[in-house]
PDB file of N, CA and C in Angstrom:
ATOM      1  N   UNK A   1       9.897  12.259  -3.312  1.00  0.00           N
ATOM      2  CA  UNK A   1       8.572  11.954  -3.779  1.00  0.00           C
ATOM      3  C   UNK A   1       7.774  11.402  -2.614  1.00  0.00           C
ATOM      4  N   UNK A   2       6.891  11.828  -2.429  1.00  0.00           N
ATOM      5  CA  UNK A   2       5.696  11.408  -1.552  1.00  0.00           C
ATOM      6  C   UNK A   2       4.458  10.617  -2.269  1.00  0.00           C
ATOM      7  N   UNK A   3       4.130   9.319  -1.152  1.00  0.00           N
ATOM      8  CA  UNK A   3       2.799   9.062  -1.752  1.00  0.00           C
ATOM      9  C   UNK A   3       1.820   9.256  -0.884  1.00  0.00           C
ATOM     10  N   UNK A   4       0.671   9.649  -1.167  1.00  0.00           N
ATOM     11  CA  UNK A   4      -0.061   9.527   0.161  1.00  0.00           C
ATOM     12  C   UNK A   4      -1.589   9.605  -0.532  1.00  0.00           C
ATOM     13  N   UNK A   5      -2.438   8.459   0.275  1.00  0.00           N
ATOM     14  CA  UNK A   5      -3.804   8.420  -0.374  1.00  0.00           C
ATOM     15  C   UNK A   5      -4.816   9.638  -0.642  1.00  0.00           C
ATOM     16  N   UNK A   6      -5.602   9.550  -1.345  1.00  0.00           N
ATOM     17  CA  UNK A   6      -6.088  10.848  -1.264  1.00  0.00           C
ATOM     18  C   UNK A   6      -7.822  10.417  -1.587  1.00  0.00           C
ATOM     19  N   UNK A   7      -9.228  11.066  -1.569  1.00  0.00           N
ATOM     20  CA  UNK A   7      -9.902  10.496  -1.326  1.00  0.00           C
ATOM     21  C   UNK A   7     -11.262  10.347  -2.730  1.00  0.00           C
ATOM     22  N   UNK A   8     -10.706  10.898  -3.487  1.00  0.00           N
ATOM     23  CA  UNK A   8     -10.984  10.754  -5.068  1.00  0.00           C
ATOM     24  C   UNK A   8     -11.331   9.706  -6.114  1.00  0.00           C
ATOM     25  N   UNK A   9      -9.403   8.888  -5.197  1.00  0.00           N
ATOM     26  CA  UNK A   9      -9.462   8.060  -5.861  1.00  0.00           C
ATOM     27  C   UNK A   9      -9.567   6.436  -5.228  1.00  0.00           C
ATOM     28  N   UNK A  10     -10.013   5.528  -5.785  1.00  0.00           N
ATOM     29  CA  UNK A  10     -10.344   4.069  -4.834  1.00  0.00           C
ATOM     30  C   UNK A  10      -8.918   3.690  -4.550  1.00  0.00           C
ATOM     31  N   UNK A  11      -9.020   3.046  -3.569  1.00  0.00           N
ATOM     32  CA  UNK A  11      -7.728   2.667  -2.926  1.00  0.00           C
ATOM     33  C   UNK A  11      -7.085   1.632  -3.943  1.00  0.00           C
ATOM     34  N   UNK A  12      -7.554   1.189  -4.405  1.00  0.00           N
ATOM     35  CA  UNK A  12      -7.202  -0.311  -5.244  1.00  0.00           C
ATOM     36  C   UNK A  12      -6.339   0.553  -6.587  1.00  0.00           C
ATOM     37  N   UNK A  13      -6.609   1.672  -6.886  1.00  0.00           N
ATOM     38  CA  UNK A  13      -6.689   2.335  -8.194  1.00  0.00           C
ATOM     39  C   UNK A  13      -4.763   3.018  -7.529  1.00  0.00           C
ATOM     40  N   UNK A  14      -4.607   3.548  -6.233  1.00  0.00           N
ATOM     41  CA  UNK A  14      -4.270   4.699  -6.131  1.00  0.00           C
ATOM     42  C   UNK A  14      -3.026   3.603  -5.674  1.00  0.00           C
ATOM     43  N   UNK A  15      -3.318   2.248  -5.571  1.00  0.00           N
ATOM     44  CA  UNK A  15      -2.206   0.932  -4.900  1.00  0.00           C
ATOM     45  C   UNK A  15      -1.833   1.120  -5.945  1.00  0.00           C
ATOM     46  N   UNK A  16      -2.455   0.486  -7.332  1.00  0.00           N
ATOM     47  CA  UNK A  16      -1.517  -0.111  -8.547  1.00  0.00           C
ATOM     48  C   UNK A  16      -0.892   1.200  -9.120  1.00  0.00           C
ATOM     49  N   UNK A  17      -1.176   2.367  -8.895  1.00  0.00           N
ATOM     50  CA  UNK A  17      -0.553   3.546  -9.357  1.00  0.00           C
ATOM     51  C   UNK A  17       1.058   3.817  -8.132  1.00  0.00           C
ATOM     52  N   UNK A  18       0.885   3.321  -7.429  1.00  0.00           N
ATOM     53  CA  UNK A  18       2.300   2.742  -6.678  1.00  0.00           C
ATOM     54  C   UNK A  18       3.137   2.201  -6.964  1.00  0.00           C
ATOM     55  N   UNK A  19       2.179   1.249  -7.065  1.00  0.00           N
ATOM     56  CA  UNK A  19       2.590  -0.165  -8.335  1.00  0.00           C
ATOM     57  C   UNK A  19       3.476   0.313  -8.969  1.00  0.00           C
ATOM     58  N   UNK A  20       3.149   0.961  -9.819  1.00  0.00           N
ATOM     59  CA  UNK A  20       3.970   1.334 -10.955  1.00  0.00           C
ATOM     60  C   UNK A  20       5.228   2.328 -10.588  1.00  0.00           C
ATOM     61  N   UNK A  21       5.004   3.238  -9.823  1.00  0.00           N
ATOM     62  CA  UNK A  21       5.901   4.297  -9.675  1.00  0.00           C
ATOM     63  C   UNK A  21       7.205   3.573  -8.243  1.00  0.00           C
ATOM     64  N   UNK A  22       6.357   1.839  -7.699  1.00  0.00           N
ATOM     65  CA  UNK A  22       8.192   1.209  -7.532  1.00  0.00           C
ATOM     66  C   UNK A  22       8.609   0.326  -8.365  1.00  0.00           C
ATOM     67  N   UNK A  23       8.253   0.480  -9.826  1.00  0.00           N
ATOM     68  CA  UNK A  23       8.539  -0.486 -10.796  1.00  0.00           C
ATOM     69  C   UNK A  23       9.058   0.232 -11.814  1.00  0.00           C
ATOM     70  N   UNK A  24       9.027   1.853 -12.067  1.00  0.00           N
ATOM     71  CA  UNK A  24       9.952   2.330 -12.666  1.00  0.00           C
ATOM     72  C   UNK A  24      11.048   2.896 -11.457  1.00  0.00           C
ATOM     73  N   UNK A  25      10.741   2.924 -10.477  1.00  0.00           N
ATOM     74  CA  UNK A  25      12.226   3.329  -9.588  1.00  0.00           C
ATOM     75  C   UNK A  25      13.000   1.783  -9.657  1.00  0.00           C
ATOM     76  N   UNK A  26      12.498   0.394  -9.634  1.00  0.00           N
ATOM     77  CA  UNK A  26      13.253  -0.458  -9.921  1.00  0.00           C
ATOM     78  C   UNK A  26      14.063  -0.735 -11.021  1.00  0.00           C
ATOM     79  N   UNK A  27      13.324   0.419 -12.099  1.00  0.00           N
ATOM     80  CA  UNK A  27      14.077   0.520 -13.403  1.00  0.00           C
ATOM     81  C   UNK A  27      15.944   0.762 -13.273  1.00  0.00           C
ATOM     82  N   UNK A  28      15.800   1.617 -12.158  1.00  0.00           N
ATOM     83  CA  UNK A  28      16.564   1.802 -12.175  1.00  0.00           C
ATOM     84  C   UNK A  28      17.614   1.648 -11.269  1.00  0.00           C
ATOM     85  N   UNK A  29      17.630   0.195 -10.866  1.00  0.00           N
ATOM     86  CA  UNK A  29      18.574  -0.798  -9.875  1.00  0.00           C
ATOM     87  C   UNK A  29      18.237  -0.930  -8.468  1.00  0.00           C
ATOM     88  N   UNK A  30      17.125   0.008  -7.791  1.00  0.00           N
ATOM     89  CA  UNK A  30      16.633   0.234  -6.867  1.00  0.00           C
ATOM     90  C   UNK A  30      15.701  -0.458  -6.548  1.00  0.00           C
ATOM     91  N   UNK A  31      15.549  -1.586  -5.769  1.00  0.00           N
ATOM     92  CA  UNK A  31      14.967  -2.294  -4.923  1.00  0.00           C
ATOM     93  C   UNK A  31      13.994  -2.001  -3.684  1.00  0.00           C
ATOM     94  N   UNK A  32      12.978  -1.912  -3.702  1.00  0.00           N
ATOM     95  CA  UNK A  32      11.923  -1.821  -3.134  1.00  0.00           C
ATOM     96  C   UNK A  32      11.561  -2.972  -1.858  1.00  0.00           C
ATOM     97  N   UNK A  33      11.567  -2.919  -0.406  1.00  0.00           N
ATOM     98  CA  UNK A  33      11.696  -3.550   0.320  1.00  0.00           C
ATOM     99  C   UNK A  33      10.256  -4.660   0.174  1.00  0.00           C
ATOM    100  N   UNK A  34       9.744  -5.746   0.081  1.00  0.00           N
ATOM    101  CA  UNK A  34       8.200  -5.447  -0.013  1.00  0.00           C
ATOM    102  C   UNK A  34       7.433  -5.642   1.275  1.00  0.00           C
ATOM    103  N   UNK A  35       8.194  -5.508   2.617  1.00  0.00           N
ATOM    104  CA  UNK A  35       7.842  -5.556   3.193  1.00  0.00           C
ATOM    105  C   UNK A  35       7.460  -3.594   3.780  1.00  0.00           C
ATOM    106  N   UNK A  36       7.903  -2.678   3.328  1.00  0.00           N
ATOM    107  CA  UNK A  36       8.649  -1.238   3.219  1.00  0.00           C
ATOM    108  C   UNK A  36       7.248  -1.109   2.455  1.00  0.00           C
ATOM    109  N   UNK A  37       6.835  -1.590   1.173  1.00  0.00           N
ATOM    110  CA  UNK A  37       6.367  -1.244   0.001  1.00  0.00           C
ATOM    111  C   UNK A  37       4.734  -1.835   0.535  1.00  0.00           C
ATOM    112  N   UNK A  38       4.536  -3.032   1.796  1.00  0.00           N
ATOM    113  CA  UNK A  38       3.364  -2.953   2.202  1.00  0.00           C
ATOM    114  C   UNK A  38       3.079  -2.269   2.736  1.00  0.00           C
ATOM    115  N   UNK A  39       3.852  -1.932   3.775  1.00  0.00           N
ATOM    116  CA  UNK A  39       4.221  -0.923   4.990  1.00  0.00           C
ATOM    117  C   UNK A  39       3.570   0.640   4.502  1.00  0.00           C
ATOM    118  N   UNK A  40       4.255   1.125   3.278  1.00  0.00           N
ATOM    119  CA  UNK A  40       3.763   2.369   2.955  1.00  0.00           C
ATOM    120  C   UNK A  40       2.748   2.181   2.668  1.00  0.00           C
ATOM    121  N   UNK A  41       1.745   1.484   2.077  1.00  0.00           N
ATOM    122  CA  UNK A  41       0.660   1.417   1.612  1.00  0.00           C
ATOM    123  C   UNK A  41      -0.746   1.942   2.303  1.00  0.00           C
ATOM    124  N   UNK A  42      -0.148   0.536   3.334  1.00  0.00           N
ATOM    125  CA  UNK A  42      -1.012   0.837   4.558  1.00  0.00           C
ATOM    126  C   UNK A  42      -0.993   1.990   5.352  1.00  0.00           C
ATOM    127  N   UNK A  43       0.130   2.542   5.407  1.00  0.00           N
ATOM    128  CA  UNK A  43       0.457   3.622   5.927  1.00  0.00           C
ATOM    129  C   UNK A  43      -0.192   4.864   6.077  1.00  0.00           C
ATOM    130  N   UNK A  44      -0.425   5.031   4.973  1.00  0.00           N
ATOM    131  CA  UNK A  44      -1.325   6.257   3.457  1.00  0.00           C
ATOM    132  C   UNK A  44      -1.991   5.992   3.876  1.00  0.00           C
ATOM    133  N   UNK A  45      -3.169   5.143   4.111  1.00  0.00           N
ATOM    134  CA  UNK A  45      -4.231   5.261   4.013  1.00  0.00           C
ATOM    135  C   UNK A  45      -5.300   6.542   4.342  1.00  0.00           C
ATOM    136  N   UNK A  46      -6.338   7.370   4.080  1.00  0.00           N
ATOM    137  CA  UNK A  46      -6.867   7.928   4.749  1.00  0.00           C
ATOM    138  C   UNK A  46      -7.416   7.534   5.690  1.00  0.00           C
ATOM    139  N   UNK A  47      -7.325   9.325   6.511  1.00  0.00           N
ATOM    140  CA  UNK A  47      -8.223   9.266   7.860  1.00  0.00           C
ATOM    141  C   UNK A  47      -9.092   8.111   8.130  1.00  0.00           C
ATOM    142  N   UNK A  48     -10.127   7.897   7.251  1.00  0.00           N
ATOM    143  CA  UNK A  48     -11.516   7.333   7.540  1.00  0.00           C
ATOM    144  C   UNK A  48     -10.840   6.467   7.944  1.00  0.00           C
ATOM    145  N   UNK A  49      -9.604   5.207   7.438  1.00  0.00           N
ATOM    146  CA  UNK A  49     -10.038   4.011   7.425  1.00  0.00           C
ATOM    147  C   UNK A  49      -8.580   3.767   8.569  1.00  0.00           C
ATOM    148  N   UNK A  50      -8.802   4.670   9.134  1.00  0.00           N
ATOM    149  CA  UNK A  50      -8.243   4.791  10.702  1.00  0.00           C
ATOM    150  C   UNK A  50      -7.870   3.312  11.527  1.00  0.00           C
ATOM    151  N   UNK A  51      -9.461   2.879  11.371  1.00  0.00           N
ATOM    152  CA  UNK A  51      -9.937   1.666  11.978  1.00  0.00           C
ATOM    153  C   UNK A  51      -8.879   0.348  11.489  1.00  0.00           C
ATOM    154  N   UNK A  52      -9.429   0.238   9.836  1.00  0.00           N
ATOM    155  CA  UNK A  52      -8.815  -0.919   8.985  1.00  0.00           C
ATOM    156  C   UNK A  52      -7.266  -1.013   9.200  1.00  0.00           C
ATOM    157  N   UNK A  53      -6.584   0.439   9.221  1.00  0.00           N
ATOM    158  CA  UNK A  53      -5.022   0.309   8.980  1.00  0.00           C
ATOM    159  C   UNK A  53      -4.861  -0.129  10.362  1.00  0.00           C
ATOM    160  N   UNK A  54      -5.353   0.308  11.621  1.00  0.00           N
ATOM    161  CA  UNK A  54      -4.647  -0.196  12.852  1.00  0.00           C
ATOM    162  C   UNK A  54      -5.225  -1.702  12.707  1.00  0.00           C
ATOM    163  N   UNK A  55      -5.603  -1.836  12.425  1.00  0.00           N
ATOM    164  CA  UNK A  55      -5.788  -3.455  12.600  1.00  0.00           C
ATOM    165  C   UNK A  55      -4.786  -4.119  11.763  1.00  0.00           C
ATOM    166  N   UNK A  56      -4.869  -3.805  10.143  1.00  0.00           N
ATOM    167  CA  UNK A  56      -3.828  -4.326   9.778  1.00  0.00           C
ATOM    168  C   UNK A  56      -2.355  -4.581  10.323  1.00  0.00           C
ATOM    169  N   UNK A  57      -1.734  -3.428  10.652  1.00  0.00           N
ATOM    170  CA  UNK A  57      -1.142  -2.699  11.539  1.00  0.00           C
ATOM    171  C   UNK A  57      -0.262  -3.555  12.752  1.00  0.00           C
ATOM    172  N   UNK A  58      -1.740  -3.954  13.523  1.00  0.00           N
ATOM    173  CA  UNK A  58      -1.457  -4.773  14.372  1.00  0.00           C
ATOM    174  C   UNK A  58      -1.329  -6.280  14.007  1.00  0.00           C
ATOM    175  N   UNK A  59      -1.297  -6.611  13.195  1.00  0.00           N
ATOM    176  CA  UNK A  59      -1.122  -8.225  12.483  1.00  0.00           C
ATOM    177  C   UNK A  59      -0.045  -8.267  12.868  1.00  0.00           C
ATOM    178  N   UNK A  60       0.335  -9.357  13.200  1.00  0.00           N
ATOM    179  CA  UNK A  60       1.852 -10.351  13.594  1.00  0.00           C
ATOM    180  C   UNK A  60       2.212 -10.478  11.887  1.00  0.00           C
ATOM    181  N   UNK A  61       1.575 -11.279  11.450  1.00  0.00           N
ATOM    182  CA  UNK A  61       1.947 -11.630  10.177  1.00  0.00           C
ATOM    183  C   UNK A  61       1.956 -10.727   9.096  1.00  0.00           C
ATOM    184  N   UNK A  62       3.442 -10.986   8.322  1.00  0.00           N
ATOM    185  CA  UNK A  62       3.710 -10.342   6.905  1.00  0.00           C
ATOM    186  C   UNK A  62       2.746 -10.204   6.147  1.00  0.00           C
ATOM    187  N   UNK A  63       2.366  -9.307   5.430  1.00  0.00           N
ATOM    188  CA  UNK A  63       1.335  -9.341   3.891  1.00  0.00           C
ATOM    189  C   UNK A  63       2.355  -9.655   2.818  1.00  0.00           C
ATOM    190  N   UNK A  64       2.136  -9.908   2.286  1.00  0.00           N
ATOM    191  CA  UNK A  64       2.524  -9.882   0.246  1.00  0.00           C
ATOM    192  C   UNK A  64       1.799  -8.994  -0.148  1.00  0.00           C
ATOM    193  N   UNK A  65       2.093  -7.818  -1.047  1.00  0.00           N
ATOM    194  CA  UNK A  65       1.383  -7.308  -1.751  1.00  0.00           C
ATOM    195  C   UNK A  65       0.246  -8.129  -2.625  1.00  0.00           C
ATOM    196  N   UNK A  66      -0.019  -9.484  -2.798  1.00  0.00           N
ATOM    197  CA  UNK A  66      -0.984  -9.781  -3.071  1.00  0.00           C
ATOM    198  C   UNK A  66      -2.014 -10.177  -2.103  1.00  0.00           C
ATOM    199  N   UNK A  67      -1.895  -9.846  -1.231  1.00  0.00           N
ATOM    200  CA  UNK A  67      -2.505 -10.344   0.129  1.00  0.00           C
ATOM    201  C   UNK A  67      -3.326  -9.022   0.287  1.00  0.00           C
ATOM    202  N   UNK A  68      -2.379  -8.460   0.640  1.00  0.00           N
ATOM    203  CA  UNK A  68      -2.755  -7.008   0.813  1.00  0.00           C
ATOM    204  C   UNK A  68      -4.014  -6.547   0.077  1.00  0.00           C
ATOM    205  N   UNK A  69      -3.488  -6.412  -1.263  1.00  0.00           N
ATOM    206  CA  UNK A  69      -4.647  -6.431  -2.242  1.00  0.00           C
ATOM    207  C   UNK A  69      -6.045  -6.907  -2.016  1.00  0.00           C
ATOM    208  N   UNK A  70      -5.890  -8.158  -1.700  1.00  0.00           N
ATOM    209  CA  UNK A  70      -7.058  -8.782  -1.761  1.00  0.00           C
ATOM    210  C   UNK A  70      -7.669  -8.394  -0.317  1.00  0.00           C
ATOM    211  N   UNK A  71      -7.307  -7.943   0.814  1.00  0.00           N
ATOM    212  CA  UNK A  71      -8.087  -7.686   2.049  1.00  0.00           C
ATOM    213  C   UNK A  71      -8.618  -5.866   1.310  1.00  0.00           C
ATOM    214  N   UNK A  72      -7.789  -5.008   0.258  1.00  0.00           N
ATOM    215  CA  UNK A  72      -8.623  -3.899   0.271  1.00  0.00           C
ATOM    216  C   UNK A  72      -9.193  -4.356  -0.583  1.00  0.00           C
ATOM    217  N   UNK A  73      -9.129  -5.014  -1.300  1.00  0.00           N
ATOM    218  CA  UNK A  73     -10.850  -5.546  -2.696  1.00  0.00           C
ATOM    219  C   UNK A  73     -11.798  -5.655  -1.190  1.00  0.00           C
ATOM    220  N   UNK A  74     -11.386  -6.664  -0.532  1.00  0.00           N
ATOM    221  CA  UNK A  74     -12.796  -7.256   0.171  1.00  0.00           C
ATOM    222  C   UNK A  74     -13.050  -5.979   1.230  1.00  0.00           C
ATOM    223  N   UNK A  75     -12.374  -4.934   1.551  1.00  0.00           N
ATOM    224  CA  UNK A  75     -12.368  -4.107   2.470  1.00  0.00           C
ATOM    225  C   UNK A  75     -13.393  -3.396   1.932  1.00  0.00           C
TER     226      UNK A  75
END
C-alpha cells in the first residue's frame, strides 16, 4: 500500500485519512513507528510545498503527530 498526497484533497483531510489506515493496520498487532508515521507524512507531501517539507525536514527536533498537525493547520 502506498500513500502519497495528492492535490484535491487538503493536507489536514488526506493526514487524518492516514490516521486511520495506521490505526486499522494497528488493528492488527502492527505498530507504527511515530517517528516513521511523521516521517511519511511529510514525506508525501506535494511538489508545491517543496519549500515547507525541506524545512521541516531539516529540523533537529522530533514532531509528534500532534505537532505536526498543528504546523500544517497554521501552514
Amino acid at each position: 500500500m502506498e500513500f502519497k498526497m495528492v492535490v484535491d484533497k487538503s493536507i489536514t483531510e488526506q493526514v487524518q485519512e492516514f490516521q486511520l489506515i495506521a490505526k486499522k493496520i494497528a488493528l492488527y498487532g502492527i505498530a507504527l513507528d511515530k517517528n516513521i508515521h511523521v516521517g511519511a507524512i511529510v514525506s508525501k507531501h506535494p511538489p508545491s510545498w517543496k519549500v515547507y517539507r525541506s524545512k521541516l525536514l531539516d529540523k533537529k527536533e522530533d514532531f509528534t503527530l500532534e505537532q505536526l498537525l498543528q504546523h500544517l493547520q497554521i501552514e
